[in-house]
C-alpha atoms as a PDB file:
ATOM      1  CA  UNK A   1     165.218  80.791 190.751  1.00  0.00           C
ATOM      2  CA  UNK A   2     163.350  83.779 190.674  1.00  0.00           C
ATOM      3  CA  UNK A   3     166.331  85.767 189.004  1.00  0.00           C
ATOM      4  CA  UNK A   4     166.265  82.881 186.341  1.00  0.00           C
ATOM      5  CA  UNK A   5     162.173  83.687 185.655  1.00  0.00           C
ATOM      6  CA  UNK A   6     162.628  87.315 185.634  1.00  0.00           C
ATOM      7  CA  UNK A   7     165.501  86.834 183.200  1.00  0.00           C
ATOM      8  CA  UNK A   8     163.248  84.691 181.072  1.00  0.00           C
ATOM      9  CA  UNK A   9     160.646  87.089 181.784  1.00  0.00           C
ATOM     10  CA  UNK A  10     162.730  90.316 180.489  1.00  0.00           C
ATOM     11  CA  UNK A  11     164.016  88.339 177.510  1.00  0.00           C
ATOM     12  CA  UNK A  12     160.574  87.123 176.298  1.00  0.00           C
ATOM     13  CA  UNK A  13     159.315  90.861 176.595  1.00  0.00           C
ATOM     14  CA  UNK A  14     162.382  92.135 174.528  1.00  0.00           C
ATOM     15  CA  UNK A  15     161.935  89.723 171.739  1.00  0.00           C
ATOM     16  CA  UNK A  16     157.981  90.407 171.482  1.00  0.00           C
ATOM     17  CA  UNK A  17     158.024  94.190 172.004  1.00  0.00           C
ATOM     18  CA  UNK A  18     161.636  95.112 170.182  1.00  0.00           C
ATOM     19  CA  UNK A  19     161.415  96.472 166.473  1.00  0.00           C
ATOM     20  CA  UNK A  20     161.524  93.596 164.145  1.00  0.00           C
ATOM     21  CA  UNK A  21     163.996  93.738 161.143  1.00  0.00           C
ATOM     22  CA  UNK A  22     162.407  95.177 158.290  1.00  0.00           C
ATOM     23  CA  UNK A  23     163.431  94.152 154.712  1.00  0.00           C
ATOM     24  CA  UNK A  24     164.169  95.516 151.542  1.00  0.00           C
ATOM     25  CA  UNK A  25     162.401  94.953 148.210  1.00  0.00           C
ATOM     26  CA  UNK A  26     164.172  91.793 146.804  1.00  0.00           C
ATOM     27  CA  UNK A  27     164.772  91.417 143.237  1.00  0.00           C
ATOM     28  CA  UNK A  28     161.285  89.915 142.406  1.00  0.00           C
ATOM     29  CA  UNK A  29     159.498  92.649 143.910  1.00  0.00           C
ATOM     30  CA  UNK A  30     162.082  95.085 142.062  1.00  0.00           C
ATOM     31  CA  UNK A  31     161.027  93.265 138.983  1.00  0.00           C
ATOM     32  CA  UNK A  32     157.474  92.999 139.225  1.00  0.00           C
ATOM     33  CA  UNK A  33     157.136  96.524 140.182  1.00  0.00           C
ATOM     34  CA  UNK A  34     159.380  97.842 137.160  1.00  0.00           C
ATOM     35  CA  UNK A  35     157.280  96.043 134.865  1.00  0.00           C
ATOM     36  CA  UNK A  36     153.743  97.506 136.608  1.00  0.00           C
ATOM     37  CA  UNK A  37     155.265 101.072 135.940  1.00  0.00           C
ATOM     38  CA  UNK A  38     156.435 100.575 132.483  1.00  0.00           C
ATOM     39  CA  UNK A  39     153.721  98.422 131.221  1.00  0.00           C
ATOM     40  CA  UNK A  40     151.506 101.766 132.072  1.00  0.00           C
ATOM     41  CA  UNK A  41     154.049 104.180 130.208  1.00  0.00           C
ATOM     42  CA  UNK A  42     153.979 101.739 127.467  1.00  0.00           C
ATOM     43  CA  UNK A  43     150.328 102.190 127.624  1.00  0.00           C
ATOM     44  CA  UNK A  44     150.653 106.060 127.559  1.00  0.00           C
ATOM     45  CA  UNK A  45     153.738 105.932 124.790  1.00  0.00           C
ATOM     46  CA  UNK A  46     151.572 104.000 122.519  1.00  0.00           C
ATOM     47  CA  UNK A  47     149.264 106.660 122.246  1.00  0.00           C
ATOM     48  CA  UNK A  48     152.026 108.926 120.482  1.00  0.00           C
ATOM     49  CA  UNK A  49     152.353 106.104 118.095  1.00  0.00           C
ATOM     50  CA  UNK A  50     149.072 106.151 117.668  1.00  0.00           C
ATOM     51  CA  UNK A  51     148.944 109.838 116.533  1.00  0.00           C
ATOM     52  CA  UNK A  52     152.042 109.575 114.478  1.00  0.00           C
ATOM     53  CA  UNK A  53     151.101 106.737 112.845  1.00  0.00           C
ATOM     54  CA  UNK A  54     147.163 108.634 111.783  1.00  0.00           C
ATOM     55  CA  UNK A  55     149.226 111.951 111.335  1.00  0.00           C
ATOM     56  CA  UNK A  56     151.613 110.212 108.677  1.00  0.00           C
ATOM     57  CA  UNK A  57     148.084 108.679 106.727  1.00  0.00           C
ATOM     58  CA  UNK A  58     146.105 112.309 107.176  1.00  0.00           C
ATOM     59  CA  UNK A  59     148.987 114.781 106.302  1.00  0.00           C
ATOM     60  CA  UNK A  60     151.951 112.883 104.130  1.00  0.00           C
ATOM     61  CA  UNK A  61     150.294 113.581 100.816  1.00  0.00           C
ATOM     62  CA  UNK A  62     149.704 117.423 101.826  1.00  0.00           C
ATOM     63  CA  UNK A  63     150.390 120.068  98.570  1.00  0.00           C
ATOM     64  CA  UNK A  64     151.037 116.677  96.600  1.00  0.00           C
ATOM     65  CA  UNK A  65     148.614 116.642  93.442  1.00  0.00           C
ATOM     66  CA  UNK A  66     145.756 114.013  94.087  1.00  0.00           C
ATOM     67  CA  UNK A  67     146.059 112.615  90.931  1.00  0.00           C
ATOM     68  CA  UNK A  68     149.937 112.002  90.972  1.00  0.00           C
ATOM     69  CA  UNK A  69     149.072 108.347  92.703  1.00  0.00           C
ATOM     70  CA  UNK A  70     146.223 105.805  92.009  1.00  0.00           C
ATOM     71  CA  UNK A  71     144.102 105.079  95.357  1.00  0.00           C
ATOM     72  CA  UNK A  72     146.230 101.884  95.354  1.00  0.00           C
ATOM     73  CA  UNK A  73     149.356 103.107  94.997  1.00  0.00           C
ATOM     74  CA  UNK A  74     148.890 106.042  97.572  1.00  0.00           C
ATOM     75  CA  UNK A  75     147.633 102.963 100.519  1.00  0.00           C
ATOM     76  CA  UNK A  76     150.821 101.018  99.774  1.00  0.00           C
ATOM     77  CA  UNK A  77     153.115 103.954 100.082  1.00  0.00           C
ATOM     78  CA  UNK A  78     151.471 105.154 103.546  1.00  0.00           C
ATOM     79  CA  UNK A  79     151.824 101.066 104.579  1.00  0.00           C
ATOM     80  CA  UNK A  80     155.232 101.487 104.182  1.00  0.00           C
ATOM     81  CA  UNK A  81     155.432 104.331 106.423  1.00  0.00           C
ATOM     82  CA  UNK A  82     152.931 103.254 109.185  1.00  0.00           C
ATOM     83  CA  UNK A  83     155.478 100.240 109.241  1.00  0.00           C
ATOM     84  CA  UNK A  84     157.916 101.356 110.197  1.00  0.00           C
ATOM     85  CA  UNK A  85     155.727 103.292 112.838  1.00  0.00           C
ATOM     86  CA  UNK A  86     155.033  99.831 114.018  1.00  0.00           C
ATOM     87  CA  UNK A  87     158.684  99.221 113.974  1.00  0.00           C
ATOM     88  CA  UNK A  88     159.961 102.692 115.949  1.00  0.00           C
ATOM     89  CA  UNK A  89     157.586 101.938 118.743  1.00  0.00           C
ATOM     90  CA  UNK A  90     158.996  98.189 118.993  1.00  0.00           C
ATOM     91  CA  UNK A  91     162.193  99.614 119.440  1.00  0.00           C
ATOM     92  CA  UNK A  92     160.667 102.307 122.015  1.00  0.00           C
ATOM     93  CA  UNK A  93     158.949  99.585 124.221  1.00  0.00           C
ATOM     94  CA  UNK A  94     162.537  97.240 124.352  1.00  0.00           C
ATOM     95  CA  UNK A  95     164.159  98.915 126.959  1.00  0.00           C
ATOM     96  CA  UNK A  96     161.307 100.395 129.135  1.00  0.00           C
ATOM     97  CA  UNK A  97     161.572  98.049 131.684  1.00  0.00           C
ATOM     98  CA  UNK A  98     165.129  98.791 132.146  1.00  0.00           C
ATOM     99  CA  UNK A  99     164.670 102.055 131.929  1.00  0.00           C
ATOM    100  CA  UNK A 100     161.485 102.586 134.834  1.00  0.00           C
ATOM    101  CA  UNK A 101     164.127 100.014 136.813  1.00  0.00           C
ATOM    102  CA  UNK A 102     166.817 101.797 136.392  1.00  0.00           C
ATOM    103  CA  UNK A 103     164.573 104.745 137.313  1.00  0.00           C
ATOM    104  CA  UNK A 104     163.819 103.764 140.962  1.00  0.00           C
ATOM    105  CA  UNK A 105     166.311 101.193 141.610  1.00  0.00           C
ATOM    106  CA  UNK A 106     170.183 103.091 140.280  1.00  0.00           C
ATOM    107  CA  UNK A 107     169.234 106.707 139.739  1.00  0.00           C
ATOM    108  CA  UNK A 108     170.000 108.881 143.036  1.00  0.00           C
ATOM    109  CA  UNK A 109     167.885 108.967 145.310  1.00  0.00           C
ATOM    110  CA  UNK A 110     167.562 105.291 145.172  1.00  0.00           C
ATOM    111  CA  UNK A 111     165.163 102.849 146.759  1.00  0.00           C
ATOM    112  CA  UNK A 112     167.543 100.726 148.550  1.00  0.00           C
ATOM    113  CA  UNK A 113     169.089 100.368 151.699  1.00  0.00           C
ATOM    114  CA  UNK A 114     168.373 100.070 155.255  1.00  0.00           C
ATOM    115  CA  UNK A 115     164.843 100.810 156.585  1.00  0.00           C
ATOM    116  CA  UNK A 116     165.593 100.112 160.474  1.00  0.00           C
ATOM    117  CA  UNK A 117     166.798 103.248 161.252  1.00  0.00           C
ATOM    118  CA  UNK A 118     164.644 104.997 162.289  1.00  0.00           C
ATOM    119  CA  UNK A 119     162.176 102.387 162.286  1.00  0.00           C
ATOM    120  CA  UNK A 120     158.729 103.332 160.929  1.00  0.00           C
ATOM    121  CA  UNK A 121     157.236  99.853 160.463  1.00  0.00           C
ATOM    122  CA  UNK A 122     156.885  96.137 161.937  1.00  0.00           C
ATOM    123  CA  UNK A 123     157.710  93.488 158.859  1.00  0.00           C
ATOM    124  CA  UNK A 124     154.776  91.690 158.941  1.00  0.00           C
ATOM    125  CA  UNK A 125     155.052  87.609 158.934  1.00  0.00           C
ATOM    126  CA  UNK A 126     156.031  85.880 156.116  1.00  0.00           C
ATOM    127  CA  UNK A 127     153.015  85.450 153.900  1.00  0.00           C
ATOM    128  CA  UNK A 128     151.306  88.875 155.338  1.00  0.00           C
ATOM    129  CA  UNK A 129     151.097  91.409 152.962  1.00  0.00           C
ATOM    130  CA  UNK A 130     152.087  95.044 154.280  1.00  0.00           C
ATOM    131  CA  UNK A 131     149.368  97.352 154.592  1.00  0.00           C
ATOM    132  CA  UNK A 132     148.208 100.928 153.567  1.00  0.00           C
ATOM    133  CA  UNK A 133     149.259 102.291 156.909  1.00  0.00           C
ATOM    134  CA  UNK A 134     152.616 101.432 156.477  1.00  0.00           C
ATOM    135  CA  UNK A 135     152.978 102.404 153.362  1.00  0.00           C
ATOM    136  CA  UNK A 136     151.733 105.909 154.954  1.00  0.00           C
ATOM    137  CA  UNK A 137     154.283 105.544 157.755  1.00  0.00           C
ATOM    138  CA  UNK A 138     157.335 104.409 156.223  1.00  0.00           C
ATOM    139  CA  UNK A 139     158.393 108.062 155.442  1.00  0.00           C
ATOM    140  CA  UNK A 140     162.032 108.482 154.187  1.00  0.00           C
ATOM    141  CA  UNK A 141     163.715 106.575 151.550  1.00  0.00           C
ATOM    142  CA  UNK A 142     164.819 103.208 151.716  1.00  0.00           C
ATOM    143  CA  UNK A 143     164.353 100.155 149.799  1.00  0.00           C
ATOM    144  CA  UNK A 144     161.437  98.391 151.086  1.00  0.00           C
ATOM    145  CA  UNK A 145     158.165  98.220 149.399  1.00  0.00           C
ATOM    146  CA  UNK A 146     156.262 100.567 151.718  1.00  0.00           C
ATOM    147  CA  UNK A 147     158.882 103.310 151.164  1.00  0.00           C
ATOM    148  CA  UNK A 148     157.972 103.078 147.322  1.00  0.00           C
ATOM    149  CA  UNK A 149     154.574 103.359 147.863  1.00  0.00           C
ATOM    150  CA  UNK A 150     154.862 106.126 150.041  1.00  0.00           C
ATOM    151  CA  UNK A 151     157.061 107.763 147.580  1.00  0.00           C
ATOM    152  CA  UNK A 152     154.999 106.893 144.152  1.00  0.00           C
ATOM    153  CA  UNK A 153     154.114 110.859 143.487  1.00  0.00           C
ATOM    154  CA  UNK A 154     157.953 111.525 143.164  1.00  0.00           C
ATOM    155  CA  UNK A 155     158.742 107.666 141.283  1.00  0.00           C
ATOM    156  CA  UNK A 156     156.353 108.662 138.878  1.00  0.00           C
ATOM    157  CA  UNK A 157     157.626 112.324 138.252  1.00  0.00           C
ATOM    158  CA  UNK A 158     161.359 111.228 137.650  1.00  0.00           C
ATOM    159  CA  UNK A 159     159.924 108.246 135.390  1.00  0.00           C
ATOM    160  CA  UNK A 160     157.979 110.845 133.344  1.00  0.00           C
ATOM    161  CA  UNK A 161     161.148 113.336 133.640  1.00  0.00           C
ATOM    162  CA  UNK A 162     163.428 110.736 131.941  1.00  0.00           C
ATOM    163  CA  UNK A 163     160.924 108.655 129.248  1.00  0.00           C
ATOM    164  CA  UNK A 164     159.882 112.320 128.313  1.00  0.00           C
ATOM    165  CA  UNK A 165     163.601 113.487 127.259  1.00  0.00           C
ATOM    166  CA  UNK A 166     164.141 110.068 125.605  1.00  0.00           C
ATOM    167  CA  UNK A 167     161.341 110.363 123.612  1.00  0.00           C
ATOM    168  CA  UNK A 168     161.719 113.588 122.464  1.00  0.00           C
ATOM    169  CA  UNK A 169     164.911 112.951 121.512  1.00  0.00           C
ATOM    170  CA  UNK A 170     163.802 110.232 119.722  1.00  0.00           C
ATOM    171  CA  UNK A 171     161.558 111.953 117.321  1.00  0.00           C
ATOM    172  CA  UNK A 172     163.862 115.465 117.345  1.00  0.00           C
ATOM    173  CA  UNK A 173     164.281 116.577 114.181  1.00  0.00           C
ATOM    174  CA  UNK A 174     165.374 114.652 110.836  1.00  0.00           C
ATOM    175  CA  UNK A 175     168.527 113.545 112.781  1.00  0.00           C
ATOM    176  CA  UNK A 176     166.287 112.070 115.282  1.00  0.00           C
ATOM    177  CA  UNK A 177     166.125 108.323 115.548  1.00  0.00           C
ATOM    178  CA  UNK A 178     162.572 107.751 114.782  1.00  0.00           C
ATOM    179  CA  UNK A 179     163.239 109.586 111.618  1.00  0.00           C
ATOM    180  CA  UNK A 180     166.592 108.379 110.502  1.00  0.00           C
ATOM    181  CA  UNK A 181     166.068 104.705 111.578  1.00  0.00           C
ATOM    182  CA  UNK A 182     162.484 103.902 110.696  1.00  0.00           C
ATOM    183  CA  UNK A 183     160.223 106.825 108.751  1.00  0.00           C
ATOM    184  CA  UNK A 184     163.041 108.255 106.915  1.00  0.00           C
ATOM    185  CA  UNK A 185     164.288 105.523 105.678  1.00  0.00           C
ATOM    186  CA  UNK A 186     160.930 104.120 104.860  1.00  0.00           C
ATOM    187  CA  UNK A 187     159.652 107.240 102.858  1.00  0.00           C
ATOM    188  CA  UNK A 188     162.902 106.455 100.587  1.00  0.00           C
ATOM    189  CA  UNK A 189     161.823 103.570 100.127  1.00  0.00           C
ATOM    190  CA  UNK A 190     158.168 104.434  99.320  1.00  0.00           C
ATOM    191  CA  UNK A 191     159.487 106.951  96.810  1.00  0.00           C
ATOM    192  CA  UNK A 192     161.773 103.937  95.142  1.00  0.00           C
ATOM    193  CA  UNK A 193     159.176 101.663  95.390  1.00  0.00           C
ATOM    194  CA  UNK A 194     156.364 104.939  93.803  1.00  0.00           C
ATOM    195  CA  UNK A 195     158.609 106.886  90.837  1.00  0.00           C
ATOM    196  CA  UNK A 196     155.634 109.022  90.402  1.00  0.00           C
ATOM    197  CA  UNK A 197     156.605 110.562  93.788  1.00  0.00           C
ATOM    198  CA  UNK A 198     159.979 111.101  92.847  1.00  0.00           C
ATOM    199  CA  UNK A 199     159.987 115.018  91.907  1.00  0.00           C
ATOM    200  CA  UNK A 200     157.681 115.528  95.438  1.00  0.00           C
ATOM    201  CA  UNK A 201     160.356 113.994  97.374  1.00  0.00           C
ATOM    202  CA  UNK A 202     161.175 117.554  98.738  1.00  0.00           C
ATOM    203  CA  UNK A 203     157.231 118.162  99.634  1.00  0.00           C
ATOM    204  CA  UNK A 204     157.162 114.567 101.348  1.00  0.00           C
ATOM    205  CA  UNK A 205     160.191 115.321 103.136  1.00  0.00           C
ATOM    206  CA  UNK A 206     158.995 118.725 104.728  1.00  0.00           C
ATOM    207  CA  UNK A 207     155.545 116.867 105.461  1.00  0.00           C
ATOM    208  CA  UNK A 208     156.912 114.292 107.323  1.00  0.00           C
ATOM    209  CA  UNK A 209     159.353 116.516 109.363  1.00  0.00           C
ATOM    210  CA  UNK A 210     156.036 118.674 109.873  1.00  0.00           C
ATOM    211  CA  UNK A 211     154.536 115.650 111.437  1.00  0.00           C
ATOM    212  CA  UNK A 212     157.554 114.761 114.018  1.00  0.00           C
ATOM    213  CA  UNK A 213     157.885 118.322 115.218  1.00  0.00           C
ATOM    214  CA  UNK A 214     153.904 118.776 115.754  1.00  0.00           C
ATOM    215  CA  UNK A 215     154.764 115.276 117.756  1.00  0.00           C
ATOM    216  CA  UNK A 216     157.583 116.815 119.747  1.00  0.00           C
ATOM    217  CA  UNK A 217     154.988 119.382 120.639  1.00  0.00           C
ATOM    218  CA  UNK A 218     152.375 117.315 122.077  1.00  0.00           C
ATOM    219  CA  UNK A 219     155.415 115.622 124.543  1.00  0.00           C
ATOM    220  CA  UNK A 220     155.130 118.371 126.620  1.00  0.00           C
ATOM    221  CA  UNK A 221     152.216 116.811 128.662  1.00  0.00           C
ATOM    222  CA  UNK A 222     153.880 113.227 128.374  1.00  0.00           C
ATOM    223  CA  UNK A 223     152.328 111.420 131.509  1.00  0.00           C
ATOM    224  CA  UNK A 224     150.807 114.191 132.780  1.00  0.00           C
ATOM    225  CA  UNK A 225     146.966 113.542 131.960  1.00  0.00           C
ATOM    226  CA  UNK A 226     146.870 109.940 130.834  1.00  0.00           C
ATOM    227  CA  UNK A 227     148.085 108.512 133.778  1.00  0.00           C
ATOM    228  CA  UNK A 228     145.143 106.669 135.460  1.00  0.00           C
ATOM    229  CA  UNK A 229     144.213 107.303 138.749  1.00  0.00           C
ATOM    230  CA  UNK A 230     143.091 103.865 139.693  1.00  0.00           C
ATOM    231  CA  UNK A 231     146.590 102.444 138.621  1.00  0.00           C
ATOM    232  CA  UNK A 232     148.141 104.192 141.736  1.00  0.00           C
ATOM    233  CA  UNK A 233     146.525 101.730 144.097  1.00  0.00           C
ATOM    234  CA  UNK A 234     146.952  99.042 141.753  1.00  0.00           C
ATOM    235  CA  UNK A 235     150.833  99.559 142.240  1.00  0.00           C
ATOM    236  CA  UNK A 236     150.481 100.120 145.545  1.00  0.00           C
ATOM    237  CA  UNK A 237     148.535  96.812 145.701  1.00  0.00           C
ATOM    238  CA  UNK A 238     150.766  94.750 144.165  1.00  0.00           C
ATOM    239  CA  UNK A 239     154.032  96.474 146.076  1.00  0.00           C
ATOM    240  CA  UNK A 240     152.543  95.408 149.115  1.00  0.00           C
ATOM    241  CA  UNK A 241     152.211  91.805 148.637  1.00  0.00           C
ATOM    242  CA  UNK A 242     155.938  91.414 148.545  1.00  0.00           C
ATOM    243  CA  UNK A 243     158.006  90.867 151.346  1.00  0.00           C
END
């Protein structure tokens, strides 16, 4: 009898003192923290729309003579343009999710996999969020929320790494996307739409590759000073209240 208790005993004390599993970031956490991330770059993106989009209205009429358009005519040309400004970022903010989730989830070193070994943190119950201290502890890479939040500094560099080449290749040159696909092919139009602006289609041209290269330019701090401090711990907030 008292081998049976002490048997009981011993088991009882393995179960409550051994590691527990830990788990990884299931799909709905993997999707709800792709979208946190790329709704902010989508915020920080936008802003380069933003400047292309007033750079096109302040500098598309540059060495053009003032008088070759009536006020009119000049504000439905630019419309045409800042359309399809409109349209290029549509186009940009499609695949972001896919891209951020790609980012974390495929790319090498990805945030899956086992997170037991060695074990760094106690899954809490089910409907117990994690908290900061794990997210502190769980220090190598594996694919359970506190290993992403312990890891955001280098998530958020190889995010910014890879939007940062895709949008500069987007707006590279007159080969470029942006330019073939949306303002290139809407300053054609404009200057089919406008005859008067027919023998400045060369000027127009040169202005509005002007304006994608100065935009180029300004990529080189993509992410870098917009990001918002305070959305750090709102990722990390939201990455902990998944299981």
């Amino acid at each position: 009898m008292r081998f049976f208790t002490t048997t009981i005993f011993g088991l009882l004390a393995l179960t409550l003192f051994a590691p527990s599993t830990v788990q990884a970031c299931e799909r709905e956490c993997q999707v709800n923290v792709s979208h946190a991330f790329a709704d902010k770059y989508k915020v920080i993106s936008n802003q380069y729309f933003t400047i292309l989009n007033q750079n096109v209205g302040e500098s598309l009429y540059y060495g053009i003579p003032q008088k070759t358009l009536t006020t009119a005519e000049a504000t439905a040309a630019l419309k045409t343009l800042q359309d399809s400004v409109a349209a290029a970022q549509a186009a940009w903010e499609q695949p972001l999710f896919k891209t951020v989730f790609d980012t974390i989830f495929l790319d090498e070193p990805k945030f899956k996999g086992d997170c037991n070994h060695p074990w760094r943190v106690r899954q809490p119950p089910r409907g117990v969020n994690w908290v900061m201290a794990d997210c502190h502890n769980m220090d190598y890479i594996c694919g359970n929320p506190p290993s992403i939040c312990h890891f955001m500094p280098m998530i958020k560099t190889r995010i910014v790494k890879k939007l940062k080449e895709l949008f500069q290749s987007r707006v590279d040159g007159d080969e470029s996307d942006v330019y073939t696909n949306y303002v290139g092919v809407a300053l054609q139009q404009a200057v089919m739409n406008q005859p008067k602006l027919a023998p400045h289609t060369a000027t127009l041209h040169g202005n509005l590759n002007q304006i994608m290269e100065n935009l180029k330019d300004s990529l080189e701090k993509f992410g870098e000073t917009q990001w918002k401090p305070e959305w750090d711990m709102e990722i990390k907030e939201l990455l902990l209240t998944f299981p």
